[in-house]
Structure formats: C-alpha cells, structure tokens
Protein backbone atom coordinates (compact mmCIF):
# COMPACT_ATOMS: atom_id res chain seq x y z
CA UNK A 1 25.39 -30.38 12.19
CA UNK A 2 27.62 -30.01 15.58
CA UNK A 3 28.03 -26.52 17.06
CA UNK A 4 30.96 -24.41 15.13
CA UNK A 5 32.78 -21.09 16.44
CA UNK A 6 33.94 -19.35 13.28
CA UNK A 7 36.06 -16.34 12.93
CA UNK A 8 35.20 -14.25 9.70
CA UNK A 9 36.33 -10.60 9.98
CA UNK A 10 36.18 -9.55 6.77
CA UNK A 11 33.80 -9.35 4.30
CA UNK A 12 35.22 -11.18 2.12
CA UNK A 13 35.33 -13.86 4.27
CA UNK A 14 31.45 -13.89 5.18
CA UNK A 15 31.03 -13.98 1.07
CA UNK A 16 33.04 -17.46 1.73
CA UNK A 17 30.95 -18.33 4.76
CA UNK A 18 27.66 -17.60 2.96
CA UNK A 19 28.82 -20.63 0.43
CA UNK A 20 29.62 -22.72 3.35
CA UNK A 21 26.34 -21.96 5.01
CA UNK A 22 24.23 -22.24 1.44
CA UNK A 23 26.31 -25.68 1.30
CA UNK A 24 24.57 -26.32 4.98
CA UNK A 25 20.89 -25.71 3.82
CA UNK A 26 21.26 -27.76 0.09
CA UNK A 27 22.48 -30.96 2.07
CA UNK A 28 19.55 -30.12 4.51
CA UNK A 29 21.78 -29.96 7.66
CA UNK A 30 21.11 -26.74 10.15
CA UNK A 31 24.37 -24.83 10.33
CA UNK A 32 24.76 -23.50 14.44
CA UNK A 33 27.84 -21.21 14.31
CA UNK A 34 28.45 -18.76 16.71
CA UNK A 35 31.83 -16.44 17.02
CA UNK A 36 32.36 -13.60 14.65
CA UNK A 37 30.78 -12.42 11.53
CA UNK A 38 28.23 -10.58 9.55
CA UNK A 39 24.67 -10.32 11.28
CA UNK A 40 23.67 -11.20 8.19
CA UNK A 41 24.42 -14.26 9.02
CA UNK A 42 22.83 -14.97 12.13
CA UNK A 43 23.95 -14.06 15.74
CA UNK A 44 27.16 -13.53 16.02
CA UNK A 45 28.85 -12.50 19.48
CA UNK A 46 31.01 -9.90 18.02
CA UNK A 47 30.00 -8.36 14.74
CA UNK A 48 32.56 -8.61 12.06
CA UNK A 49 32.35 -5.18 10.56
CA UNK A 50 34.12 -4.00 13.63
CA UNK A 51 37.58 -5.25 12.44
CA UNK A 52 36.91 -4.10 8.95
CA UNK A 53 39.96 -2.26 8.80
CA UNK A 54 43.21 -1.75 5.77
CA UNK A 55 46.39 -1.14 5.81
CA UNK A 56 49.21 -0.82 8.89
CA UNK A 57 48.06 2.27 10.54
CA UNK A 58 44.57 1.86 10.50
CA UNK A 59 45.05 -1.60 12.83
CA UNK A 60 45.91 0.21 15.33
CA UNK A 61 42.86 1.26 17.15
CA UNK A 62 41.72 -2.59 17.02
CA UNK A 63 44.28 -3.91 19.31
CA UNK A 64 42.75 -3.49 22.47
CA UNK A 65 39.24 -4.83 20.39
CA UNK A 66 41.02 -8.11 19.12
CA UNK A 67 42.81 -9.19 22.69
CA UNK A 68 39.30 -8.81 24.10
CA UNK A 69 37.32 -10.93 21.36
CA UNK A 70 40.53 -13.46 21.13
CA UNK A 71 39.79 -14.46 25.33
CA UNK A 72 35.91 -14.29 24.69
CA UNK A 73 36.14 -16.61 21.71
CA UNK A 74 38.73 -19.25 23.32
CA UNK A 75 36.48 -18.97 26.25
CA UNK A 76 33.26 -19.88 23.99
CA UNK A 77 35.19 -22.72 22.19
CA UNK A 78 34.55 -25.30 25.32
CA UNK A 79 30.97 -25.08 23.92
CA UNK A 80 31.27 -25.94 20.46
CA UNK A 81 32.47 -29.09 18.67
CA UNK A 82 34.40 -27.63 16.31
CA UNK A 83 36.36 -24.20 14.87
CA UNK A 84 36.72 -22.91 11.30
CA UNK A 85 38.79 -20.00 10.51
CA UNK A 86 38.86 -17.77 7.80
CA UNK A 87 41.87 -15.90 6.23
CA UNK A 88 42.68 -13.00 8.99
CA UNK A 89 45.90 -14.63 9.81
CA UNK A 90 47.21 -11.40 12.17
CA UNK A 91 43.55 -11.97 14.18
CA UNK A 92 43.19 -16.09 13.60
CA UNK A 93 46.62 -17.06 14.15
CA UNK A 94 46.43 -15.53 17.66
CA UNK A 95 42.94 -16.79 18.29
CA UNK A 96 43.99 -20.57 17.65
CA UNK A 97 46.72 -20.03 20.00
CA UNK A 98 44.70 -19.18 22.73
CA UNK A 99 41.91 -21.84 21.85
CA UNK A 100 44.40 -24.45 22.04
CA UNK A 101 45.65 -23.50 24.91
CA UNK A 102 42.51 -23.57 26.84
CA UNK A 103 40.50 -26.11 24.46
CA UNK A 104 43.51 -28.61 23.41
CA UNK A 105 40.98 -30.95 22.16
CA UNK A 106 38.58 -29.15 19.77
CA UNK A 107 39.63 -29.39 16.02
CA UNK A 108 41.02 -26.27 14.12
CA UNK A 109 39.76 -25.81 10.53
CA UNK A 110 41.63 -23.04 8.81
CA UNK A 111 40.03 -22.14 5.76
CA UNK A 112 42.08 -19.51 3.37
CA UNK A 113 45.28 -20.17 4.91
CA UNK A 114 48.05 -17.08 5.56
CA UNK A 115 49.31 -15.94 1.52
CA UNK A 116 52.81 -16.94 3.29
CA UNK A 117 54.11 -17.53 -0.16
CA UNK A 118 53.82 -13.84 -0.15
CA UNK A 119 55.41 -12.85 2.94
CA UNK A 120 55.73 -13.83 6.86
CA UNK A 121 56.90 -17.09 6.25
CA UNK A 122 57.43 -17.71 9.98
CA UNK A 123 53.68 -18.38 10.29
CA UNK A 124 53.89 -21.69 8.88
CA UNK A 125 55.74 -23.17 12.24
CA UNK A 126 51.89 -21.39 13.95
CA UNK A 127 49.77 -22.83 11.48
CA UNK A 128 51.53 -26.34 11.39
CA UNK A 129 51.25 -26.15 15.78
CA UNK A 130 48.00 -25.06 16.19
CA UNK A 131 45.63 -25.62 13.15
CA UNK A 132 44.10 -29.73 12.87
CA UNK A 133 43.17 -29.03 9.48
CA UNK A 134 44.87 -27.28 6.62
CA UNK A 135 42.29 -25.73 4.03
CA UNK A 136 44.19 -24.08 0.94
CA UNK A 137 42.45 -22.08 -1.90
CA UNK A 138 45.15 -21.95 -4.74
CA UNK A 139 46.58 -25.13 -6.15
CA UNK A 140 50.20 -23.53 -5.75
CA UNK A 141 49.85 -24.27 -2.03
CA UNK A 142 50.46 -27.43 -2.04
CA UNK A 143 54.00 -26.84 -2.16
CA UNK A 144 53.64 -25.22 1.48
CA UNK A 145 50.78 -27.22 3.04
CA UNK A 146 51.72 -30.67 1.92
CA UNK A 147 49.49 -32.24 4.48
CA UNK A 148 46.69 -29.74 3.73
CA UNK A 149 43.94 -30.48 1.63
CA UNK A 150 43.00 -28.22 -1.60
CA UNK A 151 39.38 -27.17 -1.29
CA UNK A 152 38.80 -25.35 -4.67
CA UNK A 153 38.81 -21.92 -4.75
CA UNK A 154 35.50 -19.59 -3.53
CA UNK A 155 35.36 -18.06 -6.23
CA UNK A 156 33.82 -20.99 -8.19
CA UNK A 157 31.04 -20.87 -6.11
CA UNK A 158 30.53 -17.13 -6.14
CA UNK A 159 30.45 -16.52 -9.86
CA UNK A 160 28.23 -18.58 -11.81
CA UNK A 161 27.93 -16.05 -15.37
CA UNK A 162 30.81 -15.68 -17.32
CA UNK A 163 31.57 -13.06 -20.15
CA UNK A 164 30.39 -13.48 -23.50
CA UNK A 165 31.91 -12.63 -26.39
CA UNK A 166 29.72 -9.24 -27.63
CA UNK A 167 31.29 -6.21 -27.22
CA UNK A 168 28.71 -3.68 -25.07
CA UNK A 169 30.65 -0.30 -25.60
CA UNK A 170 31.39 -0.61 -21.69
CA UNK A 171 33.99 0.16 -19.58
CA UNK A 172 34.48 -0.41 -15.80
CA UNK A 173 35.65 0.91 -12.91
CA UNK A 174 36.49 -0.64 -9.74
CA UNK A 175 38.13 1.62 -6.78
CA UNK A 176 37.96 -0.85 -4.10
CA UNK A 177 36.13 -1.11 -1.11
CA UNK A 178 38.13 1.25 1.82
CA UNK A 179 37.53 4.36 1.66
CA UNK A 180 41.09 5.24 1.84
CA UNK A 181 40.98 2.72 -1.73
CA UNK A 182 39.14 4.89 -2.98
CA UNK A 183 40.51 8.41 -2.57
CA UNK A 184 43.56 7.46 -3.86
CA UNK A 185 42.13 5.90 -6.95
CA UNK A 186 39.05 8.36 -8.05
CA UNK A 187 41.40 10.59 -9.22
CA UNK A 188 42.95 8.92 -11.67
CA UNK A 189 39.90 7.72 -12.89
CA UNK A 190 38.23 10.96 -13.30
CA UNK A 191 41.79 11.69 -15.91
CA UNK A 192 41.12 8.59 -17.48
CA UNK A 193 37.38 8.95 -18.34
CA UNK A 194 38.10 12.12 -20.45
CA UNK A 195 40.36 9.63 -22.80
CA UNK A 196 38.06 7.24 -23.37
CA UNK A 197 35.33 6.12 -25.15
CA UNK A 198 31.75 4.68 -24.57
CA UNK A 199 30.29 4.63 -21.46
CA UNK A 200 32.09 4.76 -17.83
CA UNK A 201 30.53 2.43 -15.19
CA UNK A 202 31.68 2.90 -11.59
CA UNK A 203 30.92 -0.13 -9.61
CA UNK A 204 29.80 1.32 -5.94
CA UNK A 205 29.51 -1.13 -2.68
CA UNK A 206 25.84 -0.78 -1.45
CA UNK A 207 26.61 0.68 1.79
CA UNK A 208 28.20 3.51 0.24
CA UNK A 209 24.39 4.44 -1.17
CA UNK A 210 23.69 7.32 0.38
CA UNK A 211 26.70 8.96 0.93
CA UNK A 212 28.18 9.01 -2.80
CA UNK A 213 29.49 12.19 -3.31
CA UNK A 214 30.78 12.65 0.58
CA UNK A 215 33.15 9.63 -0.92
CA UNK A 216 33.70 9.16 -4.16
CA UNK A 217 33.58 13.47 -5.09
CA UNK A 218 32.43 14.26 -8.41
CA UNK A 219 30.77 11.58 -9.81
CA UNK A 220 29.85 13.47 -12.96
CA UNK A 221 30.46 11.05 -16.43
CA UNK A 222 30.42 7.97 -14.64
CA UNK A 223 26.85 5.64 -14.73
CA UNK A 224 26.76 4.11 -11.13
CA UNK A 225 26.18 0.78 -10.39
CA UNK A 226 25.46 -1.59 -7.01
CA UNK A 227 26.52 -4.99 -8.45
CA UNK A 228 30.14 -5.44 -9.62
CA UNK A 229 30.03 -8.63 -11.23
CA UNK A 230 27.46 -7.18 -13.49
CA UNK A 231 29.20 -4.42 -14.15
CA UNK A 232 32.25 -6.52 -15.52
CA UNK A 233 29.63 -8.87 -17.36
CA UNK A 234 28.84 -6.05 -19.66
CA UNK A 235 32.45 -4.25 -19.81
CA UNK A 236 34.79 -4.13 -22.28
CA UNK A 237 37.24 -3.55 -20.36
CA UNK A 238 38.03 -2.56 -16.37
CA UNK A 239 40.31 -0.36 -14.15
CA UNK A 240 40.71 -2.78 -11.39
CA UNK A 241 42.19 -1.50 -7.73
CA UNK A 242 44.01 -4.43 -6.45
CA UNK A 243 42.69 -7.41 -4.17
CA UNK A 244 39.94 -9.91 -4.55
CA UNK A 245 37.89 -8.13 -7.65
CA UNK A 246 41.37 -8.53 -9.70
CA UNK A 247 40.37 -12.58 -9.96
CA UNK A 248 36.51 -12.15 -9.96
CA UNK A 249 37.78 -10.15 -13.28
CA UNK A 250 40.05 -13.34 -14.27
CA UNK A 251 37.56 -16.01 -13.66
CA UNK A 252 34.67 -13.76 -15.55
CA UNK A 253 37.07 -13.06 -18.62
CA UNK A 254 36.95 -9.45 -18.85
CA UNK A 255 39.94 -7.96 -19.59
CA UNK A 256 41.21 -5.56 -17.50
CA UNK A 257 44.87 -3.70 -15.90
CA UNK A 258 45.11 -3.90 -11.84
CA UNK A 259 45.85 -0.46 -10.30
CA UNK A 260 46.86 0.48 -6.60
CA UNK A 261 48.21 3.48 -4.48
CA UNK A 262 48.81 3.01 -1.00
CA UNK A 263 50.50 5.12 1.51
CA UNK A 264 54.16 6.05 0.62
CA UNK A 265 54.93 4.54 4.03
CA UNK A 266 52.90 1.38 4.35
CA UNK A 267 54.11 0.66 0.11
CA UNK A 268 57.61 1.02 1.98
CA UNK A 269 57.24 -1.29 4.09
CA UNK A 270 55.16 -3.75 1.95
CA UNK A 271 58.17 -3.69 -0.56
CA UNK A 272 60.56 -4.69 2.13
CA UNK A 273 58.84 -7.73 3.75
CA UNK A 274 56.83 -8.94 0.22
CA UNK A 275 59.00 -10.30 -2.56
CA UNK A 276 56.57 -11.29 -5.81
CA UNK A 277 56.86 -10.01 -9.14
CA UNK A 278 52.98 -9.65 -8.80
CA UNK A 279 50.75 -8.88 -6.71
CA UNK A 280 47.10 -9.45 -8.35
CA UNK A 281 46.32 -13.56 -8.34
CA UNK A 282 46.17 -14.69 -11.32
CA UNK A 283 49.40 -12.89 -12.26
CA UNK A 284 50.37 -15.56 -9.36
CA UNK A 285 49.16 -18.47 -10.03
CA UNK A 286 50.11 -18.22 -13.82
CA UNK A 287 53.60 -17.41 -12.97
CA UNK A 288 53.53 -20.29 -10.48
CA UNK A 289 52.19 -22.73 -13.57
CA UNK A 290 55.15 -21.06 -16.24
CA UNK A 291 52.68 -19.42 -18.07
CA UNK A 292 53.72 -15.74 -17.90
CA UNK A 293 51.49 -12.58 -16.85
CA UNK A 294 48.03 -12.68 -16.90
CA UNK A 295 47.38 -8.90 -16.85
CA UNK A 296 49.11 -5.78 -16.70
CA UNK A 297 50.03 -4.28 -12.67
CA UNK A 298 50.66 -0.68 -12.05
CA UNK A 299 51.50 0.13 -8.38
CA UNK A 300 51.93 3.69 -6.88
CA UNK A 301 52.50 5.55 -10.29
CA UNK A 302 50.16 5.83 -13.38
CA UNK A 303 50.75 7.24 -17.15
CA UNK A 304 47.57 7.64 -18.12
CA UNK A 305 48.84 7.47 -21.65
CA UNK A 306 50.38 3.51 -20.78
CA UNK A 307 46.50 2.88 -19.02
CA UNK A 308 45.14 4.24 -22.06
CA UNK A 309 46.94 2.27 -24.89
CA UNK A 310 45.96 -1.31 -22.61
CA UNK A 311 42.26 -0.48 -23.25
CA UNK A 312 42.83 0.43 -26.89
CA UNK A 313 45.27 -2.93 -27.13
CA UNK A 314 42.95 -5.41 -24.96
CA UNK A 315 41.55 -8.37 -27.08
CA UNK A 316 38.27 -10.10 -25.38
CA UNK A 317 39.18 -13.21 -27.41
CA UNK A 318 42.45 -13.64 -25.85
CA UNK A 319 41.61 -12.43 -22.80
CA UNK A 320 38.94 -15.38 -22.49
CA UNK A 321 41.53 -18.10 -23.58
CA UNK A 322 43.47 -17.07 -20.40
CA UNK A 323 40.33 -16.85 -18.45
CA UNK A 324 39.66 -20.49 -19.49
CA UNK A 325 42.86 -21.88 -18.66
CA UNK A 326 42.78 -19.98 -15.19
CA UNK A 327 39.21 -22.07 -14.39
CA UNK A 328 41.20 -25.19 -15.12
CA UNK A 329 43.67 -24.19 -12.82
CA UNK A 330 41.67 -23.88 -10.00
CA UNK A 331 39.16 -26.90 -10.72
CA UNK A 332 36.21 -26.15 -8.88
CA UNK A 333 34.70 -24.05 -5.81
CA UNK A 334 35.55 -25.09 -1.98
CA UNK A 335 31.96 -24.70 -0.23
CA UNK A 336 31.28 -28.63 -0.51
CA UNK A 337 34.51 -29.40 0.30
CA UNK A 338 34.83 -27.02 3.55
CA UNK A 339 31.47 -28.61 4.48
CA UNK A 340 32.55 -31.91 4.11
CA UNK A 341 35.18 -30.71 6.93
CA UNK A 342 33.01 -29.49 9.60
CA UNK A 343 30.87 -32.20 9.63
CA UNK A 344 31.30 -34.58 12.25
C-alpha cells in the first residue's frame, strides 16, 4: 500500500478510518498513513482529539491550531502518494486548498463529503476544484456529486447485531458525546425517568469513566453502561440526542425520538443558514426516498408528557419494518470500497 496523509479530526471519523484500516489488514496490505488522527491508530503528527470541538463558539480557540496543522500537512503531502479526507469540511476544505496548491499532483480522496444538502452550498464549487475523488455516504448524494462515486455508508461496517424482536423491559438513554451535549440534556432525562417504567440505561463514552458525576450530576436511577450499541440492542426504546447515534438507532431497529438543545444563539443561527424539515438522517434520507418521517424530532423545547406518550405508543414491529427498508436504502458499508480508492 503507497504512503497516505489522512485528515480525521473527529472521532467519528477515526471509527470510519478504523474500517478502512481493518479493510487494509483483511486484504493483507500494510496501511502507512500519516497526518491527523487518533493515536490509536498509529503515529499521527498531530493528534486528532485536539480539534475535538462543537458548536460555533467553541471553534474559536482552534483557529490559530488549524492554520498551523493546515501548512504542516500540505508541507508533508510531497511525501506521500496519496490524501484521504474525512468529513471536517470547515478544517479539510482548507487543507486541500493548500495541498493543491503546493502538491498539484497528488490525488484528493474525500471521504464523507460536506452535508451541503444541508447548508453552505457554496462548498460544492471547493470540493468540485480541489478534491480528485468524490466519496459520498448517502445514496441521496448523487443528486449533488454526479461524478462522485457512492461508497456505502460506515455504518454497515460498524454494526454487525441488529435488534431482535423480545421485549427486555429496557429503556435507553443517549446524551451525546460533548460535554456541553450533555448538560443540556441530563436534565430532561432525570424528569423523564420518574415517568417511566422498567429500567433506565444511560449509555456513557469510556473516557468519561472516572469522572461521572463531575459530568453527568446525579446519576441516581439510571444503570450505566460503556457500550452504546449494546445498550440499544437490549432497549425498548431510546432518548436519542441528535447526530450520528440517531442512525446507529435506525440501522439497529430500536425505536426511539431524537432530542437536542443547543445554545439559543448558535440554534439561531443554525435556523437561518440550515433549511431541512429534519435534522436526524434517516428522517433525511426517507424524506429524500417519499417515504415520510422515520422518527419523531424535538429541538430546543420538550413536553415531557409528548416524550412520554412516544414510548408508551412505539411499536418494535413497525419500527423494524422501517429499519429494514432503511438497510436497503443504503446497500452496504464503504470500507472496501474507500480501500479500493487508495490503492494505487
């Protein structure tokens, strides 16, 4: 395998990159990448946690970071035979830029491209200038990148267990990842748990181990767990904060509503630039097929009564049809596929 600068800032993206690399190993090539990502990964030149950031305000402080790591990274492309980046279009889109501009001839891979679609739709003209090859994750894309090639979607690869049809007495709770996530969210959770019945799971990130209560507060009638995935295996149901885990729920068929609660300025803002009717994914990409609304959003505000009633109203059966046709949708996973790109 030829040498490979990637850019994965978050960690979502080095969950991709794992795939990619796992792809590496099965075909028995040796993956050298260099750039940014998780150490976890191997040696990377800037760790990837330091841009592990949310939200307007907090990007801030990284500006000075990112200008610094965008000319040590162009710089570093001379030495490698090829570049894949990953979602991050604010950091990536720059990056390319400056590669290209110093390394004209080294092929772009741009894996996850910018949601567009969503907003910003001026970075198409970047994307279409600098970026060789265009690697889309949603079949809905193709109305955007029409010379790009549809991968599959990660998530395929990720999740290999599925939901089965017993009932467990479980419900699940999901506050995101940021801290800031997380404060808003805990709160409403804490209401809801008094409401309901069975037991409360609260899937926890790892790295938040040891510092539980410093984060989350009381913690008291909530069962703590490490693994989210298995959390939602053995739910009934799930309180979802918005983002990635909103489609991991999808593609594993438990039902669930998506909840959020940003900043009153930064929602501002992201309701004058974004114009969906949804914001979780598979709300998306079923609207984009005609086929209505996945699963119920609720942004900023919450009844706990409403929140209540979609638990008692939920049906696992149904819920798993849609899950079903959602896998169809998206065909298969994209590791093989982004392999197949970076080889020479």
């Amino acid at each position: 395998m030829n040498k490979i600068l990637v850019s994965a800032l978050e960690p979502s993206a080095n969950l991709h990159l794992k795939q990619v690399l796992n792809e590496c190993k099965v075909k028995n090539e040796k993956c050298n990448i260099v750039g940014v990502f998780d150490k976890s990964l191997g040696e990377p030149v800037i760790d990837g946690n330091e841009f592990n950031v949310m939200g307007f305000l907090d990007v801030l402080p990284k500006i000075k970071l990112a200008k610094k790591a965008i000319n040590e990274l162009a710089e570093l492309s001379k030495k490698c035979d090829k570049v894949l980046l990953i979602d991050a279009p604010s950091f990536n889109l720059r990056l390319a830029k400056k590669i290209k501009e110093v390394n004209p001839g080294v092929e772009i891979i741009y894996y996850i491209l910018p949601k567009v679609w969503a907003w910003k739709k001026g970075r198409i003209k970047d994307v279409n200038r600098y970026v060789d090859k265009k690697a889309y994750i949603f079949p809905f894309e193709r109305e955007i990148w029409t010379d790009g090639i549809y991968v599959g979607n990660p998530l395929l690869d990720e999740i290999k267990t599925f939901r089965d049809d017993k009932l467990y007495g479980n419900i699940a709770f999901l506050p995101g990842s940021r801290k800031s996530e997380i404060k808003n969210l805990m709160p409403v959770f804490r209401e809801l748990i008094k409401h309901l019945p069975g037991n409360k799971i609260l899937a926890v990130p790892e790295i938040y181990k040891d510092k539980l209560s410093e984060i989350y507060g009381d913690l008291s009638g909530f069962e703590i767990v490490y693994d989210a995935h298995e959390a939602l295996l053995k739910s009934d149901f799930a309180y979802i904060c918005s983002g990635t885990a909103t489609l991991e729920a999808a593609i594993i068929g438990t039902p669930f509503v998506l909840m959020y609660k940003a900043r009153e300025i930064e929602y501002i803002i992201a309701k004058m630039f974004v114009k969906l009717n949804y914001v979780g994914l598979a709300n998306i990409i079923f609207e984009r097929e005609g086929l209505g609304e996945f699963h119920k959003e609720y942004l900023q505000d919450f009844d706990i009564e409403k929140l209540i009633n979609d638990f008692k109203n939920s049906s696992l059966k149904e819920f798993q049809k849609k899950s079903d046709k959602l896998k169809e949708i998206l065909k298969h996973g994209s590791a093989k596929n982004v392999f197949k790109l970076l080889k020479l």
